[in-house]
Protein backbone atom coordinates (compact mmCIF):
# COMPACT_ATOMS: atom_id res chain seq x y z
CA UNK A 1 181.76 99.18 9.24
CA UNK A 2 184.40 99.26 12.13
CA UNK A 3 184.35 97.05 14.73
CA UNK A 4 185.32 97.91 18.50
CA UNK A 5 188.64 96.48 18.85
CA UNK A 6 187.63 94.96 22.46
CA UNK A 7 184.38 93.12 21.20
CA UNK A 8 186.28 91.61 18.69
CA UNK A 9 189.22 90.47 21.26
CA UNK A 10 186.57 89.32 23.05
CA UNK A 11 184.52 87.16 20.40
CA UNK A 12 181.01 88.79 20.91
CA UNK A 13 180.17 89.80 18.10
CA UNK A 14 178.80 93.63 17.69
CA UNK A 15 175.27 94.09 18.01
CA UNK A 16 173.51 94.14 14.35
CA UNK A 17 176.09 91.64 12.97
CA UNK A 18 175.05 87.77 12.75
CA UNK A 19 177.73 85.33 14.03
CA UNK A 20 180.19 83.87 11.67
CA UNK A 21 178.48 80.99 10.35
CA UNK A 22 174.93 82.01 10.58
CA UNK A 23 172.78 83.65 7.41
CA UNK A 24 171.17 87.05 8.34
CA UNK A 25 166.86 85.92 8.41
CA UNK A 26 165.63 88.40 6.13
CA UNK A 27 163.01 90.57 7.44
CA UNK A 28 159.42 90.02 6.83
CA UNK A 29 157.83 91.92 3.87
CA UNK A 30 155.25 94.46 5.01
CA UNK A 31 151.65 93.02 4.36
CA UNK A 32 150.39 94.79 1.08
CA UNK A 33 147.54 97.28 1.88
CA UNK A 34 143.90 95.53 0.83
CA UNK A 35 142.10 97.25 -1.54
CA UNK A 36 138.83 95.84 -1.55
CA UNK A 37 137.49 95.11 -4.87
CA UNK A 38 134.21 94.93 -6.58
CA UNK A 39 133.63 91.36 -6.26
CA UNK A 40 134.81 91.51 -2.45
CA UNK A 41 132.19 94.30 -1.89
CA UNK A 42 129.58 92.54 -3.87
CA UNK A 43 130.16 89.59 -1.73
CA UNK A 44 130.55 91.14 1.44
CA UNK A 45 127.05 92.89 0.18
CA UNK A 46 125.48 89.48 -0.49
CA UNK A 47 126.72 87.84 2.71
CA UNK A 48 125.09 91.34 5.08
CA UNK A 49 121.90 91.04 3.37
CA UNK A 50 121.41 86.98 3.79
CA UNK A 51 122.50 87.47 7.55
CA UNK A 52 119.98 90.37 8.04
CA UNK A 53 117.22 88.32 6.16
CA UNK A 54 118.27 84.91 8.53
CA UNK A 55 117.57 87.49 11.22
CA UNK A 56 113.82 88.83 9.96
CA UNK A 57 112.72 85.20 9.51
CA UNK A 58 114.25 84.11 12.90
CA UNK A 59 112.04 87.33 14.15
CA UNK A 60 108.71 86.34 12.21
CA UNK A 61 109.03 82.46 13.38
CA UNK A 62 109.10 83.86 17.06
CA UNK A 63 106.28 86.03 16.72
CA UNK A 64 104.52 83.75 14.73
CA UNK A 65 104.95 81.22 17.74
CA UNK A 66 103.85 83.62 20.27
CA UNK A 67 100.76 84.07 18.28
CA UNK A 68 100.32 80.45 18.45
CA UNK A 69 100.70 80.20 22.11
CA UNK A 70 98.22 82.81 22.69
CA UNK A 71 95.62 81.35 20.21
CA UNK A 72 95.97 78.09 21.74
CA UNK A 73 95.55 80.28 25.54
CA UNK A 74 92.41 82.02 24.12
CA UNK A 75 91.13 78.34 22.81
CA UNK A 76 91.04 76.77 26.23
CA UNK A 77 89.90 80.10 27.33
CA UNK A 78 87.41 79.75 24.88
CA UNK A 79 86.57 76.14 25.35
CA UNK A 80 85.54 77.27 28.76
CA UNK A 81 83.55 80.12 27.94
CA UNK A 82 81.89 77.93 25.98
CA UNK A 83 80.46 75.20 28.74
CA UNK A 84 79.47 78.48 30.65
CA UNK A 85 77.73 79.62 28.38
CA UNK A 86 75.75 76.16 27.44
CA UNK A 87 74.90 75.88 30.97
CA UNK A 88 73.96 79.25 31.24
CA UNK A 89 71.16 78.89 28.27
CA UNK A 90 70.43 75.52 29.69
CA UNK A 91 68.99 77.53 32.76
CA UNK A 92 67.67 80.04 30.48
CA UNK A 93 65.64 77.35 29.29
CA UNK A 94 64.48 75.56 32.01
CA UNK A 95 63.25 79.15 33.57
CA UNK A 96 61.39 79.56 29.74
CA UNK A 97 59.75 76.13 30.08
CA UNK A 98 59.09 76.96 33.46
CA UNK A 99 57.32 80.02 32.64
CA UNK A 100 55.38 78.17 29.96
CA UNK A 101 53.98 75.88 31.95
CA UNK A 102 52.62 78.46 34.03
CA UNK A 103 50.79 80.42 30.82
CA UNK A 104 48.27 78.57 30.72
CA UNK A 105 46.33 79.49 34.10
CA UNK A 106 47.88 83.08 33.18
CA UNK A 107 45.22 86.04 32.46
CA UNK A 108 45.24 89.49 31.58
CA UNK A 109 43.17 91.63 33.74
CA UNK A 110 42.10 94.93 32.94
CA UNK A 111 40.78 97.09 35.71
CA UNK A 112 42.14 100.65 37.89
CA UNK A 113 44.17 100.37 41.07
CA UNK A 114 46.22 103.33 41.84
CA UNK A 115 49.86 102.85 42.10
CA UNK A 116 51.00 103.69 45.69
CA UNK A 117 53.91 106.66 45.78
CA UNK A 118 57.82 105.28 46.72
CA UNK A 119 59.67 107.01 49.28
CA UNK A 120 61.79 108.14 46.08
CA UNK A 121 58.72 109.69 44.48
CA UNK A 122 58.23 107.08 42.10
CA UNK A 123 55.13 105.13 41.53
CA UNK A 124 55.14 101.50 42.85
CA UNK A 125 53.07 100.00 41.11
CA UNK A 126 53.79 96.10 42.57
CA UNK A 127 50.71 96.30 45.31
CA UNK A 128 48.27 97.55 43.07
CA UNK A 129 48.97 94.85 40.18
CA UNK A 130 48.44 92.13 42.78
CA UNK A 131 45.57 94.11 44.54
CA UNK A 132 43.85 94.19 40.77
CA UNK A 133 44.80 90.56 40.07
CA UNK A 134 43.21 89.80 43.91
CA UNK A 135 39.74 91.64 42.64
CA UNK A 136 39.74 88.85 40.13
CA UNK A 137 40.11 85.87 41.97
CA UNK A 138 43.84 85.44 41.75
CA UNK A 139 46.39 85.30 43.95
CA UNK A 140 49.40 86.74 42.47
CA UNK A 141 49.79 89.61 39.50
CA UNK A 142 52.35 91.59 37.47
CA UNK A 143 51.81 94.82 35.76
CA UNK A 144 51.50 95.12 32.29
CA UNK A 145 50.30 98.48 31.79
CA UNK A 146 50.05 101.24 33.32
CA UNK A 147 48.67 105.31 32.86
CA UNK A 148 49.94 108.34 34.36
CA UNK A 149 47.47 111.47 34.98
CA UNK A 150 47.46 114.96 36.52
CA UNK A 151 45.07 114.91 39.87
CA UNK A 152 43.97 118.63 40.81
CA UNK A 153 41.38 120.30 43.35
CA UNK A 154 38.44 121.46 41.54
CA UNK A 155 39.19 124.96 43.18
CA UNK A 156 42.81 124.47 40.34
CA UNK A 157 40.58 124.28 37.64
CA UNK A 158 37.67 127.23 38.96
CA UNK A 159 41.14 129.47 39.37
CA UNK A 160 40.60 130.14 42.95
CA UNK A 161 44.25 128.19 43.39
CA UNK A 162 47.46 127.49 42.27
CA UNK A 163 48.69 124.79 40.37
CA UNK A 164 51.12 123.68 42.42
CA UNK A 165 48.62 121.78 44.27
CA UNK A 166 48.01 119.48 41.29
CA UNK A 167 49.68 115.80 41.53
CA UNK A 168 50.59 113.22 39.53
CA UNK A 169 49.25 109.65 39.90
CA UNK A 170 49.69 106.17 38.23
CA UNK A 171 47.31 103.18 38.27
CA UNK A 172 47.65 99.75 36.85
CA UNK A 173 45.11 99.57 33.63
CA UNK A 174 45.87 95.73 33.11
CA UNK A 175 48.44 92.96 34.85
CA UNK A 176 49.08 89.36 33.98
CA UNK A 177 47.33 87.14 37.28
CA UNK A 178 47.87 83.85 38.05
């Protein structure tokens, strides 16, 4: 190699060329490509599938707690529905007992009263259980049973008219009086 005759007069030394004195570093060996073998993969396998597995369990344990926080929501829920409910057949009760108490001067009835006709059509049959019960000598009355018939002119069944004029009716055959 030739050296520039000023670079040497001056005492640089040329670029490329260590100072006198000073050992060249060698340069660092390129890192050797990694070829992975079957005990890398195998572990590399082992390590993915334990993570993914940590990750199902960490899943289950959350739902699983979520579960447990809405069991333990529908519980109080629950516990609540619960003293509704025994007060509710504690009034069922008392209205039982109170209707019990009141069998006793409780009669059937049997008799006719015809039902008076609703504004909807529909026989209302309230008055004439209480009109029946009255008959008896009681004050109050609720139907038990009741029949329906077909009310027509006489002139209907002679043929002299149409059967359009024909009605229905309902009476009250029995009711419970008190």
């Amino acid at each position: 190699m030739l050296l520039p005759a000023a670079a040497l007069a001056q005492g640089v030394p040329p670029q490329g060329v260590p100072p006198q004195g000073v050992s060249p570093q060698p340069a660092p060996a390129p890192a050797p490509e990694q070829k992975p073998g079957m005990f890398e993969s195998l572990g590399r396998w082992f390590d993915q599938g334990a993570t993914n597995f940590r990750e199902h369990l960490e899943g289950a344990k959350r739902r699983m707690d979520d579960l447990q926080d809405e069991a333990a929501t529908n519980s109080r829920n629950l516990s609540k529905g619960a003293a509704d409910a025994t007060k509710g057949a504690a009034d069922a009760t008392k209205g039982a007992v109170d209707a019990m108490t009141r069998l006793p001067t409780a009669r059937v009835m049997s008799g006719r009263e015809k039902c008076a006709v609703a504004p909807n059509g529909a026989p209302d049959c309230v008055a004439a259980a209480e009109q029946l019960c009255r008959k008896h000598g009681y004050g109050s009355g609720k139907s038990m049973d009741f029949t329906s018939a077909e009310e027509c002119p006489a002139r209907v069944y002679l043929g002299g008219a149409s059967p359009s004029q024909c009605q229905t009716v309902t009476f009250i055959s029995r009711a419970m009086c008190q």
